[in-house]
C-alpha atoms as a PDB file:
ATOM      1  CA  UNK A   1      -4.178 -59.607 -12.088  1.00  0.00           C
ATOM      2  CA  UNK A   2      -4.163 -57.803  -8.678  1.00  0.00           C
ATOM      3  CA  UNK A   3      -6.016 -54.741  -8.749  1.00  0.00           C
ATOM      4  CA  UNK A   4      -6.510 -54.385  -4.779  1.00  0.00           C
ATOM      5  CA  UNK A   5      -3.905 -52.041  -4.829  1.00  0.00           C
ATOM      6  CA  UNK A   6      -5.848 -49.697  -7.207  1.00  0.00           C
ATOM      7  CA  UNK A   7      -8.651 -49.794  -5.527  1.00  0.00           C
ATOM      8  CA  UNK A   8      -7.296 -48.711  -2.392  1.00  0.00           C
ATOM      9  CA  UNK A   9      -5.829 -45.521  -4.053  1.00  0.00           C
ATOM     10  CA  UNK A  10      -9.233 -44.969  -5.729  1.00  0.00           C
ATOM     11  CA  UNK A  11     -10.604 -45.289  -2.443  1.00  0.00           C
ATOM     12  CA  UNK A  12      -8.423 -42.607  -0.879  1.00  0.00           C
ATOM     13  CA  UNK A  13      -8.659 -40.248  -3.698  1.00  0.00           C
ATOM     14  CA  UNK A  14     -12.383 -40.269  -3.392  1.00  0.00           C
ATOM     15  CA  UNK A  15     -12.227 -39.791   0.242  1.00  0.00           C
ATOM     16  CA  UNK A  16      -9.422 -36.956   0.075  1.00  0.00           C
ATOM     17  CA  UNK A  17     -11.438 -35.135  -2.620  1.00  0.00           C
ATOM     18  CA  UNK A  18     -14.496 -35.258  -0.371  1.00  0.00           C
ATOM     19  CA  UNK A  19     -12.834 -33.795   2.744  1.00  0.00           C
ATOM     20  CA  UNK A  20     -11.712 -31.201   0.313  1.00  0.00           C
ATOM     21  CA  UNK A  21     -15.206 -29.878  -0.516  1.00  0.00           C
ATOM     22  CA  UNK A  22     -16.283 -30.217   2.645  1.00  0.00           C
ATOM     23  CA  UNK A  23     -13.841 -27.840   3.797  1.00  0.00           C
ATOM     24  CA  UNK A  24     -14.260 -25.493   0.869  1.00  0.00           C
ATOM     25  CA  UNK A  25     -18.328 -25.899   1.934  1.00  0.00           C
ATOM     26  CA  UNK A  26     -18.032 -25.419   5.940  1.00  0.00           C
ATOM     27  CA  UNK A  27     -15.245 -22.016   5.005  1.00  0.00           C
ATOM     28  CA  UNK A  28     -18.149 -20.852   2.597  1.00  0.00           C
ATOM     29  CA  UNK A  29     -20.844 -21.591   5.230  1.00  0.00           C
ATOM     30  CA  UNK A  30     -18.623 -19.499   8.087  1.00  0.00           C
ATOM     31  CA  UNK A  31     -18.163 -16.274   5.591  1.00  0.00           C
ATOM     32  CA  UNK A  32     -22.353 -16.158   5.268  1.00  0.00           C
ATOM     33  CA  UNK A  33     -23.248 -16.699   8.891  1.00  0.00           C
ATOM     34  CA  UNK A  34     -20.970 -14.029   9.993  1.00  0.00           C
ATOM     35  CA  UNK A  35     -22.424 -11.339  11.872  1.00  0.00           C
ATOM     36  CA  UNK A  36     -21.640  -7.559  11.619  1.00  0.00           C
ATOM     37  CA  UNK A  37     -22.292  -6.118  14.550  1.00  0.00           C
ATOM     38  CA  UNK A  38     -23.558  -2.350  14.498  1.00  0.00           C
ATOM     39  CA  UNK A  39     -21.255   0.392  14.574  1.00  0.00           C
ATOM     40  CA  UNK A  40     -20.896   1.957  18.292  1.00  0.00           C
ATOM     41  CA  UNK A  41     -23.682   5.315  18.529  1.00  0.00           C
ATOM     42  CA  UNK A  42     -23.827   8.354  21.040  1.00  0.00           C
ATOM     43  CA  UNK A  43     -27.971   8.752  19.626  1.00  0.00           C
ATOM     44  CA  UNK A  44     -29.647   5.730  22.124  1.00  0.00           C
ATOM     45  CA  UNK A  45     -27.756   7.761  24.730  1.00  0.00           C
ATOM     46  CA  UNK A  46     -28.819  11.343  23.934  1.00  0.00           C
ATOM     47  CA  UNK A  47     -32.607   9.922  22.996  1.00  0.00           C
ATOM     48  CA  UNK A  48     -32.630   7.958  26.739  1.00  0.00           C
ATOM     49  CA  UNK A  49     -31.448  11.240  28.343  1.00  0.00           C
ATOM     50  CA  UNK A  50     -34.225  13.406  26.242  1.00  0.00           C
ATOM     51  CA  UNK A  51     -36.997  11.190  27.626  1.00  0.00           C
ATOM     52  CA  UNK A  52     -36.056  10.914  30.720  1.00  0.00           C
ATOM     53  CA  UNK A  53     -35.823  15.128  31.422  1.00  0.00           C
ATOM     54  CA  UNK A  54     -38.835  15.129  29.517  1.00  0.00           C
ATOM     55  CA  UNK A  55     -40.657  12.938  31.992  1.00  0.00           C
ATOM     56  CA  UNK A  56     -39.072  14.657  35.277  1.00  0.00           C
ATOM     57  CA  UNK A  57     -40.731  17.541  33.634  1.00  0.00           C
ATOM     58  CA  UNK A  58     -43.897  16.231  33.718  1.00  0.00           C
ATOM     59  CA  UNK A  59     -44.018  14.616  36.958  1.00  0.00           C
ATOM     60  CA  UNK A  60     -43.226  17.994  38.048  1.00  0.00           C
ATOM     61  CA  UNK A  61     -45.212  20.333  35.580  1.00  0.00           C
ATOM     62  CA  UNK A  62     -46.163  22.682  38.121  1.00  0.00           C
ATOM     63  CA  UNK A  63     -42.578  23.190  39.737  1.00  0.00           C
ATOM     64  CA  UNK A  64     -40.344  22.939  36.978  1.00  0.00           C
ATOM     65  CA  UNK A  65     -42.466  23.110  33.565  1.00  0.00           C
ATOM     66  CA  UNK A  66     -39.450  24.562  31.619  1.00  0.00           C
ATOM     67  CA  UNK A  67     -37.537  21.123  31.758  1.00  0.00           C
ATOM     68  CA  UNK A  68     -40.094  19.275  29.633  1.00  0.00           C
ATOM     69  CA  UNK A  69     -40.367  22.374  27.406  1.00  0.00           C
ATOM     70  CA  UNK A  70     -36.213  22.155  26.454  1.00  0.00           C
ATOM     71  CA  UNK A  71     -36.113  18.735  26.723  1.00  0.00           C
ATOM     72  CA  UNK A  72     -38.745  17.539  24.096  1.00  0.00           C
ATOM     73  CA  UNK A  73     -37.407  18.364  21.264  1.00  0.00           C
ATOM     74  CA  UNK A  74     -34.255  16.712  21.793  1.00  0.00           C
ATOM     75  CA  UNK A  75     -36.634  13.643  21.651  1.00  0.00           C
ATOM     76  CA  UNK A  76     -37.358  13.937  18.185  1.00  0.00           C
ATOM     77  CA  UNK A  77     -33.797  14.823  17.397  1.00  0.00           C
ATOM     78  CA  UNK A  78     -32.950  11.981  19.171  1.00  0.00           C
ATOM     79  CA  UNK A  79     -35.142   9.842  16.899  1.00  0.00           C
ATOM     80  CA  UNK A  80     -34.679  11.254  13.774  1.00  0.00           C
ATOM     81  CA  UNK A  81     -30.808  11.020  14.358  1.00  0.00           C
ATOM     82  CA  UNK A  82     -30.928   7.566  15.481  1.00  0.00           C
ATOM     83  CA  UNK A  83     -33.257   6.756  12.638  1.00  0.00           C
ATOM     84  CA  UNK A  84     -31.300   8.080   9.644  1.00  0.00           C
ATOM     85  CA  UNK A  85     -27.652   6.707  11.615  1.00  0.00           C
ATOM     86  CA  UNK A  86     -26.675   3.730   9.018  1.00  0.00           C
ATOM     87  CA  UNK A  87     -25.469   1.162  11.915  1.00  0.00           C
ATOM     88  CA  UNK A  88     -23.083  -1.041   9.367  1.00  0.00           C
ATOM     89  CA  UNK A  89     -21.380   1.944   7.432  1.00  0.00           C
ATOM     90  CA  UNK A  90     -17.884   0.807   7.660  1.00  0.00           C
ATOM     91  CA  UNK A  91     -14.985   3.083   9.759  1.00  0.00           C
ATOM     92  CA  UNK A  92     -14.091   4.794   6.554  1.00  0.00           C
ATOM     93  CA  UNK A  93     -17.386   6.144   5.615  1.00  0.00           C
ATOM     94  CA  UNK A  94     -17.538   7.352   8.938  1.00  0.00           C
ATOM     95  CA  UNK A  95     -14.557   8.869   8.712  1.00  0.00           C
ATOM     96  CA  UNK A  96     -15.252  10.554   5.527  1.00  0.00           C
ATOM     97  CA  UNK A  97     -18.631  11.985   7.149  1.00  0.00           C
ATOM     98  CA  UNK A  98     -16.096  13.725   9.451  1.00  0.00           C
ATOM     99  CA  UNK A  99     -13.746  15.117   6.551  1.00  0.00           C
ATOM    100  CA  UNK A 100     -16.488  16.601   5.557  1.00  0.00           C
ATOM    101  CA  UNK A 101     -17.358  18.383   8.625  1.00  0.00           C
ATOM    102  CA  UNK A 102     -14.241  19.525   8.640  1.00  0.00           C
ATOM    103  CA  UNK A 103     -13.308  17.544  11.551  1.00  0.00           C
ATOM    104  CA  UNK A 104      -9.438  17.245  12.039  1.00  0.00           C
ATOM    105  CA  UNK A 105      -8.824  14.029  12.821  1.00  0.00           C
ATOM    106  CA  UNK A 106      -5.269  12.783  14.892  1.00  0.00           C
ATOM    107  CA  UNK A 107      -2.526  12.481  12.610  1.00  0.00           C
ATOM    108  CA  UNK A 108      -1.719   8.734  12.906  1.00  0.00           C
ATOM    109  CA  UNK A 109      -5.377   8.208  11.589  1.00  0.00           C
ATOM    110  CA  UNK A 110      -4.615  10.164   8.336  1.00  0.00           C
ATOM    111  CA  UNK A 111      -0.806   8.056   8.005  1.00  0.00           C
ATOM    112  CA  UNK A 112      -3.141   4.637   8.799  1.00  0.00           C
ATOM    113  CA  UNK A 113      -5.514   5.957   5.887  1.00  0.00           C
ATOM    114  CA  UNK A 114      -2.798   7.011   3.688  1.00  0.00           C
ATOM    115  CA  UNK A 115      -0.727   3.361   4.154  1.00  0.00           C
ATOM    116  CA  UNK A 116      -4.374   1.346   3.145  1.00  0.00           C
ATOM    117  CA  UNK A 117      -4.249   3.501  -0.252  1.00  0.00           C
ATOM    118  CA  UNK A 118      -0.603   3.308  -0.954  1.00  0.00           C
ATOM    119  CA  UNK A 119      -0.817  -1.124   0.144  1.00  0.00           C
ATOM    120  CA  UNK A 120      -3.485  -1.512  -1.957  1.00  0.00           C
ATOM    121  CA  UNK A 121      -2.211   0.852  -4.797  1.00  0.00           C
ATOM    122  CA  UNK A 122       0.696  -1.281  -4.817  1.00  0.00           C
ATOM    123  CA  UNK A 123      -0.844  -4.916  -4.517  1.00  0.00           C
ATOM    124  CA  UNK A 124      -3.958  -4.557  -6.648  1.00  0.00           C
ATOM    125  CA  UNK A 125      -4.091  -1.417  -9.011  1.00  0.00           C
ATOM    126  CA  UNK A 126      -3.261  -2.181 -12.885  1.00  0.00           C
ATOM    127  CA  UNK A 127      -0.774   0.127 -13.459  1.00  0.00           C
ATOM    128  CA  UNK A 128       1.011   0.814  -9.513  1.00  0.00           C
ATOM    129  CA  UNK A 129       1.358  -3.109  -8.976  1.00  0.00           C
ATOM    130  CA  UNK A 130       5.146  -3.769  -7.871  1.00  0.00           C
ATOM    131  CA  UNK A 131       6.391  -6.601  -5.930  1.00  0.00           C
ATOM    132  CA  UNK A 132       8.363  -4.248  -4.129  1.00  0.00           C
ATOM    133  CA  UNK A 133       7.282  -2.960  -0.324  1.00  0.00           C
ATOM    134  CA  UNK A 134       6.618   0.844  -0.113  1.00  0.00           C
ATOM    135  CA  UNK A 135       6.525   2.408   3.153  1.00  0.00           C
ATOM    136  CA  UNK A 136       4.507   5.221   4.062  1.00  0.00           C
ATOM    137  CA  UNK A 137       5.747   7.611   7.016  1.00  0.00           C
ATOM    138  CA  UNK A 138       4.724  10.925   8.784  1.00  0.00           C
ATOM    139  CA  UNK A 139       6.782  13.301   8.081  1.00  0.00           C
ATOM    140  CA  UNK A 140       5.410  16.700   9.801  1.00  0.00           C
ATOM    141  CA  UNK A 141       2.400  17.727  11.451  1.00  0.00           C
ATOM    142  CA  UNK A 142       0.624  20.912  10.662  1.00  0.00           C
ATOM    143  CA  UNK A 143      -1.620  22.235  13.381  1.00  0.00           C
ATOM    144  CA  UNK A 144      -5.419  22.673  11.957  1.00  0.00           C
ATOM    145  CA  UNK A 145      -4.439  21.636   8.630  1.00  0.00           C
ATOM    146  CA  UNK A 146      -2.922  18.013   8.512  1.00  0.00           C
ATOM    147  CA  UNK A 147       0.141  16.137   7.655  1.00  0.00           C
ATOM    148  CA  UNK A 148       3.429  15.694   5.281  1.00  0.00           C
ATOM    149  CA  UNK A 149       4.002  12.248   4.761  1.00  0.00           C
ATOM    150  CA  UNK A 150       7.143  10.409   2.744  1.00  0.00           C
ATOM    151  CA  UNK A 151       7.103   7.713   0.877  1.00  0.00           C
ATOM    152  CA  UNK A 152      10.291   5.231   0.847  1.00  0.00           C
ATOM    153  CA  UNK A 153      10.996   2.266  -1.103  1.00  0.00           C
ATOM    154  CA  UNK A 154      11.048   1.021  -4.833  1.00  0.00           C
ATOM    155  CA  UNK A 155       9.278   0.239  -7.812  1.00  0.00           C
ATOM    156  CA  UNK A 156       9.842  -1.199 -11.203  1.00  0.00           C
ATOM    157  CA  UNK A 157       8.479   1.889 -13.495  1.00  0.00           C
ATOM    158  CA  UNK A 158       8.523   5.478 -13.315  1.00  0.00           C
ATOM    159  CA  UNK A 159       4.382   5.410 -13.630  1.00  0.00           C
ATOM    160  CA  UNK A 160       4.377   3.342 -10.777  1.00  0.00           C
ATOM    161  CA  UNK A 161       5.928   6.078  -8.683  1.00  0.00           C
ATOM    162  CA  UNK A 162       3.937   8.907  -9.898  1.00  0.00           C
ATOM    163  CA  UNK A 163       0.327   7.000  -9.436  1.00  0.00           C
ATOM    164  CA  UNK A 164       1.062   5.979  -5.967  1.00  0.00           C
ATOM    165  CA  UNK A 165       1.938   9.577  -5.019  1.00  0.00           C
ATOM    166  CA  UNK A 166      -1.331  10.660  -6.638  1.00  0.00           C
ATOM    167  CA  UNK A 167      -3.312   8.286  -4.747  1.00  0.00           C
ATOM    168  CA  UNK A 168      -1.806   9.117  -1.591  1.00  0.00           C
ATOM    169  CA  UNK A 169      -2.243  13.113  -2.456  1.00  0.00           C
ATOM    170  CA  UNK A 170      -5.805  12.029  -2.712  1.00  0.00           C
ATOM    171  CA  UNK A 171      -6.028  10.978   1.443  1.00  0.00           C
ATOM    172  CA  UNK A 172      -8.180  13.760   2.798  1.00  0.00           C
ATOM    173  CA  UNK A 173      -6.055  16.218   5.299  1.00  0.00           C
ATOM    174  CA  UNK A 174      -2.808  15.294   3.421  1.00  0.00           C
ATOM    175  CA  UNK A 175      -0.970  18.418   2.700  1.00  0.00           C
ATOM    176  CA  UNK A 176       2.080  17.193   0.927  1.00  0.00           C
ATOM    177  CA  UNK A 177       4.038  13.995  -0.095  1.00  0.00           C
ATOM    178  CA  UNK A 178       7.286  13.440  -0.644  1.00  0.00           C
ATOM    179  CA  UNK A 179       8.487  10.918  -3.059  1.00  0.00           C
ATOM    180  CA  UNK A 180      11.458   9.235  -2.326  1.00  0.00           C
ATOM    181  CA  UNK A 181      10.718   6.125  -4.205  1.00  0.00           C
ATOM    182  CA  UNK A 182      13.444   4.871  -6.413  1.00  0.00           C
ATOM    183  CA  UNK A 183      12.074   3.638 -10.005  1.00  0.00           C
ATOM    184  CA  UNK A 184      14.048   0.758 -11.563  1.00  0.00           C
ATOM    185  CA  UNK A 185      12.940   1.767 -15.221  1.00  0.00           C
ATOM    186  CA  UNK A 186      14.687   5.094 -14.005  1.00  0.00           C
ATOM    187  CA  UNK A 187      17.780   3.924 -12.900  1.00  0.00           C
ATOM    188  CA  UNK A 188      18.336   1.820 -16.553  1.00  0.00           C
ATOM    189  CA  UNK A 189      17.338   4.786 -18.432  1.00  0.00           C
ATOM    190  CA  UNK A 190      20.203   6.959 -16.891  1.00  0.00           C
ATOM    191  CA  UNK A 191      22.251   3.826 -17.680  1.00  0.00           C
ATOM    192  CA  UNK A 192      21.685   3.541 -21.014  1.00  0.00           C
ATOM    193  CA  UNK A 193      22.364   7.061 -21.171  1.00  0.00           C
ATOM    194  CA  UNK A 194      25.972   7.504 -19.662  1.00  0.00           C
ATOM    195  CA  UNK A 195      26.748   4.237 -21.747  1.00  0.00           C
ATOM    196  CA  UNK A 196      25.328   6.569 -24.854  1.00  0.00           C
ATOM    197  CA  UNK A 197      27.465   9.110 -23.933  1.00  0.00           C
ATOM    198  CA  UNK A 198      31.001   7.327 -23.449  1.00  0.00           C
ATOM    199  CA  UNK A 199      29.815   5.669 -27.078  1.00  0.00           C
ATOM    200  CA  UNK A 200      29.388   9.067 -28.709  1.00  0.00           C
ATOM    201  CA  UNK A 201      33.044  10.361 -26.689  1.00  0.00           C
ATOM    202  CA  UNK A 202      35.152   7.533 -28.500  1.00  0.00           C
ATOM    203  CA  UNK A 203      35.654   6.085 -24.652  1.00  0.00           C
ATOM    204  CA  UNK A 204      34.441   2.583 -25.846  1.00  0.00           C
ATOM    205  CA  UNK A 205      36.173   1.734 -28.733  1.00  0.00           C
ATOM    206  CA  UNK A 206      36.128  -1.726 -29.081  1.00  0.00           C
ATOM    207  CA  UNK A 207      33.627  -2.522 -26.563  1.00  0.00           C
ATOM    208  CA  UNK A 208      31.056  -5.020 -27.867  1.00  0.00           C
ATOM    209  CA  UNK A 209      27.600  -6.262 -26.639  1.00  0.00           C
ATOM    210  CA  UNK A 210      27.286  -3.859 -23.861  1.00  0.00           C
ATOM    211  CA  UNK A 211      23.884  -4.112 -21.778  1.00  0.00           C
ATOM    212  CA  UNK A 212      22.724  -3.449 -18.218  1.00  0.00           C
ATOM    213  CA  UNK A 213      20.014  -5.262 -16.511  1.00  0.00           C
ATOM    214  CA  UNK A 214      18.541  -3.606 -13.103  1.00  0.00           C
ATOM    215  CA  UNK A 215      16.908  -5.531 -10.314  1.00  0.00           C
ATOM    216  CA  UNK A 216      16.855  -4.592  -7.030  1.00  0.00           C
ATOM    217  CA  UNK A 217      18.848  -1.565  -6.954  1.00  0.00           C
ATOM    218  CA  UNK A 218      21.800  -3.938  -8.405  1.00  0.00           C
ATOM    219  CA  UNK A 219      23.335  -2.848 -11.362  1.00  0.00           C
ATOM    220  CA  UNK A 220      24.755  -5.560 -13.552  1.00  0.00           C
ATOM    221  CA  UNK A 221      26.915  -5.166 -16.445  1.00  0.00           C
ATOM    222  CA  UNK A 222      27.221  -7.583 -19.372  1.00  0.00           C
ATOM    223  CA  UNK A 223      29.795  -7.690 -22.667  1.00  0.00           C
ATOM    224  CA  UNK A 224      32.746  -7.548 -23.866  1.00  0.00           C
ATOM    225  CA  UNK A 225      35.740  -5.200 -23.745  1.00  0.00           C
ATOM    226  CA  UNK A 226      39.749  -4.765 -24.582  1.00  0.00           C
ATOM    227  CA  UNK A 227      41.405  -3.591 -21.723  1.00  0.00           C
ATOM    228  CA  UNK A 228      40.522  -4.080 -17.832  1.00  0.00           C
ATOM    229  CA  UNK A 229      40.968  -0.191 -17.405  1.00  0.00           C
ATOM    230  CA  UNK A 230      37.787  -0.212 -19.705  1.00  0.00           C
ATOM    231  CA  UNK A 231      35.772  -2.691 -17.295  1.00  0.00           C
ATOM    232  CA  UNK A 232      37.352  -0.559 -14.585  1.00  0.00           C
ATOM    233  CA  UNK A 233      35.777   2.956 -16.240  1.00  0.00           C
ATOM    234  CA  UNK A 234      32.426   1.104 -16.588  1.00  0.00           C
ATOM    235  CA  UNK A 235      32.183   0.396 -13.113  1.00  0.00           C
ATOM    236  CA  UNK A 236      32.806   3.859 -11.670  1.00  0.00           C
ATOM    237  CA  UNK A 237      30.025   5.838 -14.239  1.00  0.00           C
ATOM    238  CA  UNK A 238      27.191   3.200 -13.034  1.00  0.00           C
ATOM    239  CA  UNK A 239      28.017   2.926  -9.277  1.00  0.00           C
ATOM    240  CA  UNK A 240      27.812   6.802  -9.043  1.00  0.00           C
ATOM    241  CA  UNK A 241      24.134   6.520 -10.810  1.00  0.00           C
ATOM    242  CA  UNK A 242      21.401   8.019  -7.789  1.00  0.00           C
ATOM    243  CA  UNK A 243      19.409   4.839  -6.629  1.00  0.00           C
ATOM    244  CA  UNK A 244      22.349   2.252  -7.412  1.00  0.00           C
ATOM    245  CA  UNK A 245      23.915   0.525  -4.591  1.00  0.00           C
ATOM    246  CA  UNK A 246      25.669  -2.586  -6.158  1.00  0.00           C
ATOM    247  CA  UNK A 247      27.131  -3.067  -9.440  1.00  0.00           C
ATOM    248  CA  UNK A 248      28.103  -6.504 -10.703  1.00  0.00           C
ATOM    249  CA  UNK A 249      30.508  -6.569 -13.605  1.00  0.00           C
ATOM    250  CA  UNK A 250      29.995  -9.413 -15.460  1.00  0.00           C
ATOM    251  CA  UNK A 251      31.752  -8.195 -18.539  1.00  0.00           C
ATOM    252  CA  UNK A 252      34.210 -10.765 -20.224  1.00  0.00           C
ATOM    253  CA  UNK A 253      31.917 -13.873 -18.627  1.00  0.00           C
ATOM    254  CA  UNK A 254      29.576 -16.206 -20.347  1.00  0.00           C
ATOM    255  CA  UNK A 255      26.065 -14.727 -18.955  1.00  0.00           C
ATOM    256  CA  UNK A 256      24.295 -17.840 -20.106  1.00  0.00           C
ATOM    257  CA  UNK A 257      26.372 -19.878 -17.464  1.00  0.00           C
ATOM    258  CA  UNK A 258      24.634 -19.703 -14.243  1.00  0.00           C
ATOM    259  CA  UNK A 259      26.605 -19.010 -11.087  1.00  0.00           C
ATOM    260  CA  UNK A 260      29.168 -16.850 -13.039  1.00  0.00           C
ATOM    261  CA  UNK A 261      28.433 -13.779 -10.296  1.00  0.00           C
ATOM    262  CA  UNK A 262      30.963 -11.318 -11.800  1.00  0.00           C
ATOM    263  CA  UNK A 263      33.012  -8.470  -9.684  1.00  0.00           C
ATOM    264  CA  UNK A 264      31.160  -6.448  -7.300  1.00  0.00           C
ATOM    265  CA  UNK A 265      31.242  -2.844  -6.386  1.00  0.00           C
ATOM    266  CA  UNK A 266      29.369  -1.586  -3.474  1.00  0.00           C
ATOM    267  CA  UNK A 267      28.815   2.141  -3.128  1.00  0.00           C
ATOM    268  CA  UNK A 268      30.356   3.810  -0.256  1.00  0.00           C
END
């Protein structure tokens, strides 16, 4: 029995699975050599300039003695600021240090803060995740007290909406958000509801296995009813529902058979 061929694959596995860790190794090796360089500091600059009036002072004590007097101190400040400055604090902990001076900062800082919250609201918090993008924009500007910003796009649940607006509200120097964010969970709900209420007015009387699935801000209809003014009615109560910009009627086709895509109504 041959068996070089089996060897031969054995032989490549082995090698392919060693490149692999090697790779995985040299990737882990590059993450813990890199370097962080320190964060950029105004305090070497103020402690050279302290030392130096403070010597021109007392090469020329008996002309100028004042200099050295005024310009000592700012040697120790310079030391003591230097000193307690932590070099690798990150660029929002520095920031936050000047929130809480009070410090204004320009407003397309506060929108770049307030779009890292709202990405990684959406992309990694439990209850906010959506696989839908949500844009965050400036809205207005208020002088010496900070920005309105808007937020666009859509989510699945009504939760969603609210805890992404909360976390954004939480951005220091943001005054005010508006929500503009269109909730799928919301959009079914008021569905259901108008399909509730043309039940309860007799207006679909032999109407059978109604139900509405949302996705994407497409509306599609599913079941079975008499007449094709019926289908017709259906149409026009869901396609003037806020948030809905297609509706697919797939009533009176076999929804288990793929590629049966229904009529479509696009709002004006």
């Amino acid at each position: 029995m041959d068996t070089s061929l089996h060897n031969m694959n054995l032989t490549t596995d082995e090698l392919s699975a060693s490149l692999a860790v090697k790779e995985v190794e040299g990737s882990l090796e590059e993450e813990e050599h890199h370097i962080h360089m320190p964060n950029p500091s105004l305090w070497p600059f103020i402690l050279g300039a302290a030392i130096l009036f403070t010597l021109a002072g007392l090469l020329a004590l008996p002309d100028i003695p004042w200099l050295s007097i005024i310009a000592a101190p700012f040697v120790i400040v310079g030391i003591l600021g230097w000193a307690l400055e932590d070099p690798m604090a990150s660029p929002h902990e520095v920031e936050e240090i000047r929130y809480e001076r009070g410090e204004l900062p320009p407003a397309e800082k506060i929108l770049e803060q307030a779009r890292e919250v709202a990405e990684h609201t959406v992309t990694v918090a439990s209850t906010a995740w959506s696989a839908h993008p949500v844009k965050v924009e400036l809205e207005k500007e208020v002088e010496n007290e900070g920005v309105v910003l808007a937020l666009y796009g859509k989510v699945e649940l009504e939760a969603q909406r609210q805890e992404l607006e909360d976390a954004v509200r939480e951005v220091p120097f943001v005054i005010d958000v508006h929500n503009y964010i269109t909730a799928e969970d919301v959009i079914l709900n008021i569905a259901n509801a108008r399909l509730e209420n043309l039940r309860t007015q007799g207006k679909l009387d032999g109407a059978k296995d109604l139900s509405i699935l949302v996705e994407n801000y497409i509306l599609n209809l599913y079941g079975e009813v008499p007449s094709g003014g019926m289908k017709s009615m259906l149409e026009r109560e869901m396609i003037g529902i806020p948030g809905v910009r297609v509706v697919v009627n797939h009533i009176g086709l076999n929804k288990e058979i793929p590629g049966n895509l229904g009529k479509t109504r696009n709002k004006i």
